[in-house]
PDB file of N, CA and C in Angstrom:
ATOM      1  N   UNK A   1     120.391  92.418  96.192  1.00  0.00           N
ATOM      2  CA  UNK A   1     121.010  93.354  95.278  1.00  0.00           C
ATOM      3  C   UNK A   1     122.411  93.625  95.787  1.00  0.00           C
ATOM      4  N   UNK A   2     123.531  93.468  95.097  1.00  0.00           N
ATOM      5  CA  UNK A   2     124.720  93.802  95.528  1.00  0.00           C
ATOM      6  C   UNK A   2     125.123  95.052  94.798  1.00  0.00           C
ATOM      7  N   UNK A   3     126.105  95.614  95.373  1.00  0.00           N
ATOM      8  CA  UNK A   3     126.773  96.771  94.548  1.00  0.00           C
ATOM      9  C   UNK A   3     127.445  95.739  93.697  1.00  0.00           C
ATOM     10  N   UNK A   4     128.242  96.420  92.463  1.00  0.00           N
ATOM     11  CA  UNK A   4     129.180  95.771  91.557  1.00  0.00           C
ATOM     12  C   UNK A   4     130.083  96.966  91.258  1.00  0.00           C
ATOM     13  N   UNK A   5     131.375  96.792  91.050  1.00  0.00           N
ATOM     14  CA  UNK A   5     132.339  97.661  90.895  1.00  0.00           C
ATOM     15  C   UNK A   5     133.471  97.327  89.489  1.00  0.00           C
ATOM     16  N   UNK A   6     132.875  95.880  88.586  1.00  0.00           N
ATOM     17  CA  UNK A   6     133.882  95.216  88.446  1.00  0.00           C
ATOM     18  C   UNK A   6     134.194  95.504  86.933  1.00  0.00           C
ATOM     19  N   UNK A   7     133.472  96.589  86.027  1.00  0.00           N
ATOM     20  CA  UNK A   7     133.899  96.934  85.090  1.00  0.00           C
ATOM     21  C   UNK A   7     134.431  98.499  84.686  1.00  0.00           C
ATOM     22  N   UNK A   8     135.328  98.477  84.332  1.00  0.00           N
ATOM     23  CA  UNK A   8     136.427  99.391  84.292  1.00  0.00           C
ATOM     24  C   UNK A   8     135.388 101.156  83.901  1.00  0.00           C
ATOM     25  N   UNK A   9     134.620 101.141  82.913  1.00  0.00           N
ATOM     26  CA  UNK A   9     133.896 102.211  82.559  1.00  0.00           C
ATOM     27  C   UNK A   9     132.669 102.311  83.126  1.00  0.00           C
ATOM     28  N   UNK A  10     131.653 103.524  82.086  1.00  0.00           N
ATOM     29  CA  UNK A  10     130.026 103.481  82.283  1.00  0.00           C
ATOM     30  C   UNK A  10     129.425 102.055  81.359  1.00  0.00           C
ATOM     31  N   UNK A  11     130.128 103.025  80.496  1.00  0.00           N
ATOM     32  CA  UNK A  11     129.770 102.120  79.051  1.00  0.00           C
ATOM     33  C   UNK A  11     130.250 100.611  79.186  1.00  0.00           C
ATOM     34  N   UNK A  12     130.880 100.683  79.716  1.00  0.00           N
ATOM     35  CA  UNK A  12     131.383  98.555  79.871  1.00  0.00           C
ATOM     36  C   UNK A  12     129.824  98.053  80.514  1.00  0.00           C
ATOM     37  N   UNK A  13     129.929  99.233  81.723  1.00  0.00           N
ATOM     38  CA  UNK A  13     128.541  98.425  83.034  1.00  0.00           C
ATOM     39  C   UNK A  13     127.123  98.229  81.959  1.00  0.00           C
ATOM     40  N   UNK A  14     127.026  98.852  81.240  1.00  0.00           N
ATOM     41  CA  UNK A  14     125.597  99.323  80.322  1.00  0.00           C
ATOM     42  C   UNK A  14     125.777  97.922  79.504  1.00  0.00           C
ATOM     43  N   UNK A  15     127.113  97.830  78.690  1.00  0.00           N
ATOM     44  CA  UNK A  15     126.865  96.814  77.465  1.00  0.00           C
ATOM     45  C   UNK A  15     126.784  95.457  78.304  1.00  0.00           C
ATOM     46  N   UNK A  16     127.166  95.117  79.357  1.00  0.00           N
ATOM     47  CA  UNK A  16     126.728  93.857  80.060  1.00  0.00           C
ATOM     48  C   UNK A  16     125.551  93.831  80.780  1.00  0.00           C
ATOM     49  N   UNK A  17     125.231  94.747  81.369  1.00  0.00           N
ATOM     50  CA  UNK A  17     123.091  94.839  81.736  1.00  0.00           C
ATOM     51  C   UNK A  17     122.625  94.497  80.483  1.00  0.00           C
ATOM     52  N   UNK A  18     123.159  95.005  79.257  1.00  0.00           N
ATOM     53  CA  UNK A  18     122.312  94.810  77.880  1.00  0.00           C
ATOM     54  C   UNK A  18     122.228  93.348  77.666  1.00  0.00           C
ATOM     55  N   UNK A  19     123.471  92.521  77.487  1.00  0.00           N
ATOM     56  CA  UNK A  19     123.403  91.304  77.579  1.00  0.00           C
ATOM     57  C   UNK A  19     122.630  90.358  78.391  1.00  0.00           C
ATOM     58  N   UNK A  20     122.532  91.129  79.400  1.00  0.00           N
ATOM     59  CA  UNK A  20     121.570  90.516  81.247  1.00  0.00           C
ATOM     60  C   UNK A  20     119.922  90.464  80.751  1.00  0.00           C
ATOM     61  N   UNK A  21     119.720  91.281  79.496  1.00  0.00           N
ATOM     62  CA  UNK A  21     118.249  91.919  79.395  1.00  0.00           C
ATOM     63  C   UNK A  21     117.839  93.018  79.163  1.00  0.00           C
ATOM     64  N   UNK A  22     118.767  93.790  80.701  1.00  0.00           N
ATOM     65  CA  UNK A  22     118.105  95.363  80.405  1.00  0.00           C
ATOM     66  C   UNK A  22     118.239  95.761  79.242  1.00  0.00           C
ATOM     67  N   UNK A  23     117.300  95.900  78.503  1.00  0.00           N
ATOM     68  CA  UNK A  23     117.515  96.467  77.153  1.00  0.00           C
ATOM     69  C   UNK A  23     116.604  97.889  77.181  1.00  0.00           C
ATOM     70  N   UNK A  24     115.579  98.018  77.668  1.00  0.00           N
ATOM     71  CA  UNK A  24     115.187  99.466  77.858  1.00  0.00           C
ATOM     72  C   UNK A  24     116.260 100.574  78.698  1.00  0.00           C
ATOM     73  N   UNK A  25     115.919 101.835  77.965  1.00  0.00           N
ATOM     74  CA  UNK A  25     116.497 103.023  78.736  1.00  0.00           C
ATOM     75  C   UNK A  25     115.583 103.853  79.259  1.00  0.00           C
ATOM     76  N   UNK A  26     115.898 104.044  80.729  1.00  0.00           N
ATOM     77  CA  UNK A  26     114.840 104.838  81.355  1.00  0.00           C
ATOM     78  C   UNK A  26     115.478 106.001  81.952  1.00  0.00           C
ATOM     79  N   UNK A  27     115.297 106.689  82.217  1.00  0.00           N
ATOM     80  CA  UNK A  27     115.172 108.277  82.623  1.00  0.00           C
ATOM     81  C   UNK A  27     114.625 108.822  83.981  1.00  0.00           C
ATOM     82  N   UNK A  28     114.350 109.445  84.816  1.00  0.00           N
ATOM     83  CA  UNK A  28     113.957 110.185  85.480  1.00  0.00           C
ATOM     84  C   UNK A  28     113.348 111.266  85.228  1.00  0.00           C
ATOM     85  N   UNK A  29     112.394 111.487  85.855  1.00  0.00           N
ATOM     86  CA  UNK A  29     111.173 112.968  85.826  1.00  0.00           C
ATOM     87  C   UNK A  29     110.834 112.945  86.978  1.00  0.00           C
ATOM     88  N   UNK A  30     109.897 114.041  87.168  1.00  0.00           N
ATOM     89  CA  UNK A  30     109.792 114.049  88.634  1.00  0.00           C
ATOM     90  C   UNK A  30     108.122 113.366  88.743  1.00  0.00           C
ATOM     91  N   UNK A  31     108.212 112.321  89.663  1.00  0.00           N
ATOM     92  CA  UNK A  31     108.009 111.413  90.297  1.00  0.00           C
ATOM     93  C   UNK A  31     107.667 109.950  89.426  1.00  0.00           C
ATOM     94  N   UNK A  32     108.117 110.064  88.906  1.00  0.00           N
ATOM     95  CA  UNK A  32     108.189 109.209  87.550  1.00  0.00           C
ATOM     96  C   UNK A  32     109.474 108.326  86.764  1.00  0.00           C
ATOM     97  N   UNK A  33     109.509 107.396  86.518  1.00  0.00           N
ATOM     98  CA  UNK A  33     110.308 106.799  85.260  1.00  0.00           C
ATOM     99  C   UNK A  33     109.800 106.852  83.869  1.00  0.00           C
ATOM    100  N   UNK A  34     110.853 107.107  83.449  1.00  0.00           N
ATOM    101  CA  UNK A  34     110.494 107.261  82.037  1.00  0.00           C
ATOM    102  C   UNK A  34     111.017 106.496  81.022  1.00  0.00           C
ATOM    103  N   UNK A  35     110.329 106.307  79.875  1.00  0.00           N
ATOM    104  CA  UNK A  35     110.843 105.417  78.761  1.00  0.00           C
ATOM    105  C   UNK A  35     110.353 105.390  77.685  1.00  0.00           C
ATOM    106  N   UNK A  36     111.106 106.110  76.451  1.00  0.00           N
ATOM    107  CA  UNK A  36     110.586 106.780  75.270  1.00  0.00           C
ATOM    108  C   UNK A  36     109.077 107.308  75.745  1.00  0.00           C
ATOM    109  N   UNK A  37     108.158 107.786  75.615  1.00  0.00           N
ATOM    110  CA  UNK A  37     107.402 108.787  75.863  1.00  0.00           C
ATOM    111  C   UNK A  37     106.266 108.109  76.863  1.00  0.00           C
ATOM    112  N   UNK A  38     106.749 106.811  77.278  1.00  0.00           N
ATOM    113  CA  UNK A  38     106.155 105.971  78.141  1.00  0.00           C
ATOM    114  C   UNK A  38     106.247 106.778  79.839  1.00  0.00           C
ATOM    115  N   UNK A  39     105.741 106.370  80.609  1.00  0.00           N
ATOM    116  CA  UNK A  39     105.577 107.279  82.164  1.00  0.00           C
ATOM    117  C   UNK A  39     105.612 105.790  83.183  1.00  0.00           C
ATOM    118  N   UNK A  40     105.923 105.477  83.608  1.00  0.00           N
ATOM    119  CA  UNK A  40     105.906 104.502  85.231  1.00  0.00           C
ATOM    120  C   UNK A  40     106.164 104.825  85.913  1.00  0.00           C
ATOM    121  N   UNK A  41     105.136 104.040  87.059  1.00  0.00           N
ATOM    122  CA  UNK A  41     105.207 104.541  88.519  1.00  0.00           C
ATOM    123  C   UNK A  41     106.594 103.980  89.147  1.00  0.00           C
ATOM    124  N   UNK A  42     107.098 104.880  89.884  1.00  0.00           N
ATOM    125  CA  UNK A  42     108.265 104.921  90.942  1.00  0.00           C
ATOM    126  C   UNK A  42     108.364 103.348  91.305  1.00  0.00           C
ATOM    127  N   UNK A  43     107.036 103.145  91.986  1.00  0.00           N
ATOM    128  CA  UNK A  43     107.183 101.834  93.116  1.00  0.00           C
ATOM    129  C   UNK A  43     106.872 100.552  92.307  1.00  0.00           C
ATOM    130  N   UNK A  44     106.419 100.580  90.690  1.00  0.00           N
ATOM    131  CA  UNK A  44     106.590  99.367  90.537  1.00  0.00           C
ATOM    132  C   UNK A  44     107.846  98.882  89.643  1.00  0.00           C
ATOM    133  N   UNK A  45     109.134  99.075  90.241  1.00  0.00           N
ATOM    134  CA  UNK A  45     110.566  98.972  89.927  1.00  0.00           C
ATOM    135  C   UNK A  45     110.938  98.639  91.132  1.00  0.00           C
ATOM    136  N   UNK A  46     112.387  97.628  91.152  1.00  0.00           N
ATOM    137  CA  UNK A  46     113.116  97.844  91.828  1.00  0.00           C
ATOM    138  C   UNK A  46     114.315  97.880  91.234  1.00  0.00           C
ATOM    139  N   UNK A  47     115.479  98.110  91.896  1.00  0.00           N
ATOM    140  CA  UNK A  47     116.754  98.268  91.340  1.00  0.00           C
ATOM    141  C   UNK A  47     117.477  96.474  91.776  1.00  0.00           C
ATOM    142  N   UNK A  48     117.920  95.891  91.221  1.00  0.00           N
ATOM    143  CA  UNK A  48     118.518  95.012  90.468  1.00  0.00           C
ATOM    144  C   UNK A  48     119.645  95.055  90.595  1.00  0.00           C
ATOM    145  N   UNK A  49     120.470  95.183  89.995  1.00  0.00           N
ATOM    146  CA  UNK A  49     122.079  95.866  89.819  1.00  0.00           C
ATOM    147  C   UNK A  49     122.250  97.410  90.336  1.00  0.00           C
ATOM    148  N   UNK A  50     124.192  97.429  90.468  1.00  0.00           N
ATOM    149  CA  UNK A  50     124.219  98.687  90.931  1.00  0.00           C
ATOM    150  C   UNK A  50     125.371  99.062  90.820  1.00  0.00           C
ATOM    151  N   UNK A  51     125.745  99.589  89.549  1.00  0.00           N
ATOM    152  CA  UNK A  51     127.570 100.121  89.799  1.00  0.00           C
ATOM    153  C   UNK A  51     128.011 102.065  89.793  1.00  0.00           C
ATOM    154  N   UNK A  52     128.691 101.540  90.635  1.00  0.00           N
ATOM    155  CA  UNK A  52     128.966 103.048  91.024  1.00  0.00           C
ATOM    156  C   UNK A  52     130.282 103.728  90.347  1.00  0.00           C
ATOM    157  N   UNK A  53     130.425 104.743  90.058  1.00  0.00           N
ATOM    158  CA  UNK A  53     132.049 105.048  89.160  1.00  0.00           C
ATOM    159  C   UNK A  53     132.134 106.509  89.983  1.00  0.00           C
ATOM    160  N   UNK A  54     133.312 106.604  90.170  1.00  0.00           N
ATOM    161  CA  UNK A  54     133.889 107.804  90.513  1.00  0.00           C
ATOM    162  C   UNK A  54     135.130 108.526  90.010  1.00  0.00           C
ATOM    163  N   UNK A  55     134.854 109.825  90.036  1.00  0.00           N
ATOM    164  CA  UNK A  55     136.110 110.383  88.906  1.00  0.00           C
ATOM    165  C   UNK A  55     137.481 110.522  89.498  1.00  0.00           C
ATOM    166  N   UNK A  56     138.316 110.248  88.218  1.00  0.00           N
ATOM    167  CA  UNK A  56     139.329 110.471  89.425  1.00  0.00           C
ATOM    168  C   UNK A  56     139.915 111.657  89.282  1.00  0.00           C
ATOM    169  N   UNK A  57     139.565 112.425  88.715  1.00  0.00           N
ATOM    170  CA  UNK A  57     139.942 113.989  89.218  1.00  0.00           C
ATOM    171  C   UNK A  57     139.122 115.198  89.260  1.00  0.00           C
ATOM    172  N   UNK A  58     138.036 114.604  88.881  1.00  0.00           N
ATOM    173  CA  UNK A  58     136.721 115.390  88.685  1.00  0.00           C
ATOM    174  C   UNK A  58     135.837 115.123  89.120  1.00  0.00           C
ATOM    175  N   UNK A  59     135.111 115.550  90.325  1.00  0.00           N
ATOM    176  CA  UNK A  59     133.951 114.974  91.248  1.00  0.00           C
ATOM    177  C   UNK A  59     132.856 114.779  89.988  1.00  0.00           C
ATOM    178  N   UNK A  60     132.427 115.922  88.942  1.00  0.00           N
ATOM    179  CA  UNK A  60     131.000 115.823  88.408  1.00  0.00           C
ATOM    180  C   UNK A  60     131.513 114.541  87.055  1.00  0.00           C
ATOM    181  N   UNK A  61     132.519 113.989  87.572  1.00  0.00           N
ATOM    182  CA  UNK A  61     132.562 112.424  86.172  1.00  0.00           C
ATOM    183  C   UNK A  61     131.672 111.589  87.216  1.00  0.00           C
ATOM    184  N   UNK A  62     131.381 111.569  88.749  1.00  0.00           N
ATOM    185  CA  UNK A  62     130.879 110.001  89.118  1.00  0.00           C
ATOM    186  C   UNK A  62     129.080 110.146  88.806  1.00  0.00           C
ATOM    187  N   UNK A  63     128.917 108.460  88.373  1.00  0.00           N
ATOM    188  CA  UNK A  63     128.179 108.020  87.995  1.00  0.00           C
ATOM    189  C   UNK A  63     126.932 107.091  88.404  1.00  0.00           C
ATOM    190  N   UNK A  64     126.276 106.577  88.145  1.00  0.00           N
ATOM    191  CA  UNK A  64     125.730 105.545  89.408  1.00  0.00           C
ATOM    192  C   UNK A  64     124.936 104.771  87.920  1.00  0.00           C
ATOM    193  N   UNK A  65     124.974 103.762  87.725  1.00  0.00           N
ATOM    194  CA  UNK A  65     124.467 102.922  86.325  1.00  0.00           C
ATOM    195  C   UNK A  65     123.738 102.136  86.912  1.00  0.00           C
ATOM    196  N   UNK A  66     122.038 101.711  87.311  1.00  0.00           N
ATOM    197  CA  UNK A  66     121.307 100.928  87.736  1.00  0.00           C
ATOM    198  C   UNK A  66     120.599  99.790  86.608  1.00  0.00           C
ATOM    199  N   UNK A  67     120.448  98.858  87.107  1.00  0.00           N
ATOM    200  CA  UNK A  67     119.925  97.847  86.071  1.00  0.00           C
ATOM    201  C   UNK A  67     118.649  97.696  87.068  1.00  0.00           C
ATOM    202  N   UNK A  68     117.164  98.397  86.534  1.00  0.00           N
ATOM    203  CA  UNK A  68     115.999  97.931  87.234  1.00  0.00           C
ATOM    204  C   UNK A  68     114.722  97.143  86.750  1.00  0.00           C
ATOM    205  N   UNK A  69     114.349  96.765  87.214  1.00  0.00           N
ATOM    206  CA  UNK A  69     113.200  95.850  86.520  1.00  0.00           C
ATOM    207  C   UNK A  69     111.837  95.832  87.422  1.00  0.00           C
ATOM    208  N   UNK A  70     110.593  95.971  86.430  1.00  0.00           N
ATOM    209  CA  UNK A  70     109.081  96.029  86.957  1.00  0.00           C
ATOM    210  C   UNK A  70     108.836  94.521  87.236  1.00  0.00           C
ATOM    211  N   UNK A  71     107.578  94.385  87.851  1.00  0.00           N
ATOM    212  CA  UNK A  71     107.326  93.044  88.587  1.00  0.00           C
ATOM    213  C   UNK A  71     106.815  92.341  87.111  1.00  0.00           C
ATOM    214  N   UNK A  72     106.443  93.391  85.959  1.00  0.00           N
ATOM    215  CA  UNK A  72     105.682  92.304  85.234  1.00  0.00           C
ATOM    216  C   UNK A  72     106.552  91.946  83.932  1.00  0.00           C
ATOM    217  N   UNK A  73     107.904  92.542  84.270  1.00  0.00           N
ATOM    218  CA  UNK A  73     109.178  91.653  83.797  1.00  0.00           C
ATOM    219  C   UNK A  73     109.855  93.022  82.700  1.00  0.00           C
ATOM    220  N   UNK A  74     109.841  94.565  83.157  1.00  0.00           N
ATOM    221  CA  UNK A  74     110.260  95.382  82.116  1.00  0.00           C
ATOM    222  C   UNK A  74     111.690  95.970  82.807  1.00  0.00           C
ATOM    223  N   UNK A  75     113.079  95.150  82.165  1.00  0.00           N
ATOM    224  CA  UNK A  75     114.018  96.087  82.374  1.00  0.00           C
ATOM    225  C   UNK A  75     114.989  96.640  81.627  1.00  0.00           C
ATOM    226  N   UNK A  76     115.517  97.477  81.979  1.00  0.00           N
ATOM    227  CA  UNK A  76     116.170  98.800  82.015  1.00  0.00           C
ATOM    228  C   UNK A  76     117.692  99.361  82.164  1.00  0.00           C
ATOM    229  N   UNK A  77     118.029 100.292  81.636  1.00  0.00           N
ATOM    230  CA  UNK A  77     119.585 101.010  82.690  1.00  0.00           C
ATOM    231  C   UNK A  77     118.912 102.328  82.497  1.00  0.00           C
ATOM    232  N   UNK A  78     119.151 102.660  83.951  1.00  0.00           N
ATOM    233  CA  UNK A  78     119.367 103.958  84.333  1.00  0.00           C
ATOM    234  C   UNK A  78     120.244 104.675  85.185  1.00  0.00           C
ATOM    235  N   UNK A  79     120.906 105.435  83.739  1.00  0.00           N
ATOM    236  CA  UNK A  79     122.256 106.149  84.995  1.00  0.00           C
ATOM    237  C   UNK A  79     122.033 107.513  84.985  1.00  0.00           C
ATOM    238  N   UNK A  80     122.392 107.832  86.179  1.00  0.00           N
ATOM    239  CA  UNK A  80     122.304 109.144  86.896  1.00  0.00           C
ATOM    240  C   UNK A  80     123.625 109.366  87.340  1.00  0.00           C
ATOM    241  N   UNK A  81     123.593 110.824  88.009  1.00  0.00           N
ATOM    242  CA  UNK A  81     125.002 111.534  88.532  1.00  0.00           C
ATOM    243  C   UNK A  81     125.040 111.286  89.719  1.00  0.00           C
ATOM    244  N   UNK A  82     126.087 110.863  90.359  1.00  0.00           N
ATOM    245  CA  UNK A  82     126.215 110.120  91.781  1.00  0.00           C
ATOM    246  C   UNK A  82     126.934 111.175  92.707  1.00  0.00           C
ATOM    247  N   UNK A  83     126.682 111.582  93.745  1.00  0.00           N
ATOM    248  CA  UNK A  83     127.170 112.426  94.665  1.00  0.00           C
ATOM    249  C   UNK A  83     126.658 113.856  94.138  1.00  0.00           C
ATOM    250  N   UNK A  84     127.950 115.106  93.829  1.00  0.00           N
ATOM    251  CA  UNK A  84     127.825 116.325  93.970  1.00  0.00           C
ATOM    252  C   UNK A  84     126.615 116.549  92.113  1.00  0.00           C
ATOM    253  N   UNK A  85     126.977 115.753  91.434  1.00  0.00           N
ATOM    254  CA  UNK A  85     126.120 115.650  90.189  1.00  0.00           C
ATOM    255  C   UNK A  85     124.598 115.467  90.226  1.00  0.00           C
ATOM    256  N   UNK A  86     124.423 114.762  91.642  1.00  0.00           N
ATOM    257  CA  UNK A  86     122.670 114.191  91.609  1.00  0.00           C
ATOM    258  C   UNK A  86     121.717 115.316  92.226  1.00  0.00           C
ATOM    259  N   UNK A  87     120.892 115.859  91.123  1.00  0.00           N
ATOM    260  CA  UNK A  87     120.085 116.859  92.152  1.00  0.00           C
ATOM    261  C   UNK A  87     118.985 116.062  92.923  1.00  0.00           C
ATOM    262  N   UNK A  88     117.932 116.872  93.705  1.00  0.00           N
ATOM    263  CA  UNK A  88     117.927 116.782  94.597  1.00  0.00           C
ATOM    264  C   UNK A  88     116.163 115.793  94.541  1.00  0.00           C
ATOM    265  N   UNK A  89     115.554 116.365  93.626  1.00  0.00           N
ATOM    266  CA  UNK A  89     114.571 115.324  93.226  1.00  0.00           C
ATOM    267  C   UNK A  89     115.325 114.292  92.331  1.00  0.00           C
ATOM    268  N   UNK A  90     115.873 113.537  91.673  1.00  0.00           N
ATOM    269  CA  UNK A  90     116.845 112.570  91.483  1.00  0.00           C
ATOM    270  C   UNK A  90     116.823 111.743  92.703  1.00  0.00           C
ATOM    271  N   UNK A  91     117.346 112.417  93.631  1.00  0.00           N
ATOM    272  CA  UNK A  91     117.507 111.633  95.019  1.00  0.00           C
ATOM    273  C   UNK A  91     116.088 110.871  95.328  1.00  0.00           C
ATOM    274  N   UNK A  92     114.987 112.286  95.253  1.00  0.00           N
ATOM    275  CA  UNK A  92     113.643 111.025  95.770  1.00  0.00           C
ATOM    276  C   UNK A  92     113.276 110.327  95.207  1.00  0.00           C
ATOM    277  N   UNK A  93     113.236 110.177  93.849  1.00  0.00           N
ATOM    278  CA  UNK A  93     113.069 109.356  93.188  1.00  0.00           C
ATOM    279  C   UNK A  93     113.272 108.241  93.608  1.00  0.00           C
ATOM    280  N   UNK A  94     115.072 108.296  94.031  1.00  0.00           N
ATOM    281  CA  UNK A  94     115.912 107.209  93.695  1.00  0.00           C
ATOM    282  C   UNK A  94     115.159 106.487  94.971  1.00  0.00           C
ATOM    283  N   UNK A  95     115.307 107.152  96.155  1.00  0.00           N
ATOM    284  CA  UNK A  95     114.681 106.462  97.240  1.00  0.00           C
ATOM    285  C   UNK A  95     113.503 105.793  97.582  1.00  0.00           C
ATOM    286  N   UNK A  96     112.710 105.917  96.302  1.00  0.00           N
ATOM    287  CA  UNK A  96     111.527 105.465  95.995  1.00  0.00           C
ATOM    288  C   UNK A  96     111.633 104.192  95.719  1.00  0.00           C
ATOM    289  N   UNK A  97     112.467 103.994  94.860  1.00  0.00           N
ATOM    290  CA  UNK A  97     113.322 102.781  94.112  1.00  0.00           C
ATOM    291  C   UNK A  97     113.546 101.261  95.166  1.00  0.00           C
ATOM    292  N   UNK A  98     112.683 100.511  94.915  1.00  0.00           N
ATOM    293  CA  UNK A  98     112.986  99.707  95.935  1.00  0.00           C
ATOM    294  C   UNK A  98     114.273  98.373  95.843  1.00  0.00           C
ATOM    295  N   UNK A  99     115.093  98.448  96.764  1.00  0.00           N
ATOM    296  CA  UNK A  99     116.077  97.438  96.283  1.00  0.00           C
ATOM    297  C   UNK A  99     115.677  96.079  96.657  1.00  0.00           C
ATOM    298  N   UNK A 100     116.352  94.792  95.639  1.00  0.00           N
ATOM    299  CA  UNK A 100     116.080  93.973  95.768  1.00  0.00           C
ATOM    300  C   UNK A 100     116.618  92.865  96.456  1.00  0.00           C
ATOM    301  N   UNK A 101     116.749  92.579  97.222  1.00  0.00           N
ATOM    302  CA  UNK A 101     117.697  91.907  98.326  1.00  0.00           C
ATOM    303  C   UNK A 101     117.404  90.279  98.553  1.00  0.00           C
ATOM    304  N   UNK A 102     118.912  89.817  98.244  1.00  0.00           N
ATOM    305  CA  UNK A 102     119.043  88.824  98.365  1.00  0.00           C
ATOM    306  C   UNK A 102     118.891  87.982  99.028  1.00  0.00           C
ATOM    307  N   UNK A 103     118.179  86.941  99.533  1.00  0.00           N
ATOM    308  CA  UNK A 103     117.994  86.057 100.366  1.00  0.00           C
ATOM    309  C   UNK A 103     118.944  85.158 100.483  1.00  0.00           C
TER     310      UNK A 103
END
């Protein structure tokens, strides 16, 4: 899994995951992913993609846009608030989230 930095917006990073696949939108709850009134477990995702945006004059604009996908082939974007924006279950979630690393 690499970070990616290489499109200018949120919305740029989203419409090219869309093209990639991710075509579901998922959400966060607490201990849970979510997707339209659907529920998945934390651990069978990993995160995939990963672009990060930061504001440039406003800490609560940065962003974090994940492209994740289940083992039995369901993916996704899910963006959340990155730094002073992300509360604090958000975080465990996220850490739940297993990344996928390149060999």
């Amino acid at each position: 899994m690499n970070q990616n930095y290489h499109y200018a917006t949120v919305s740029q990073a989203i419409e090219e995951l869309r093209k990639k696949g991710f075509t579901l939108d998922f959400n966060l709850e607490e201990n849970c992913i979510v997707c339209e009134s659907d529920k998945y477990n934390v651990d069978d995702f990993e995160i995939t993609e990963i672009y990060r945006y930061e504001g440039d004059s406003d800490p609560a604009d940065e962003a974090t846009v994940y492209g994740i996908e289940s083992a039995d082939g369901r993916k996704g974007v899910l963006v959340n608030g990155y730094g002073i924006a992300t509360d604090e279950s958000a975080n465990l979630i996220l850490k739940k989230l297993r990344m996928h690393r390149d060999k």
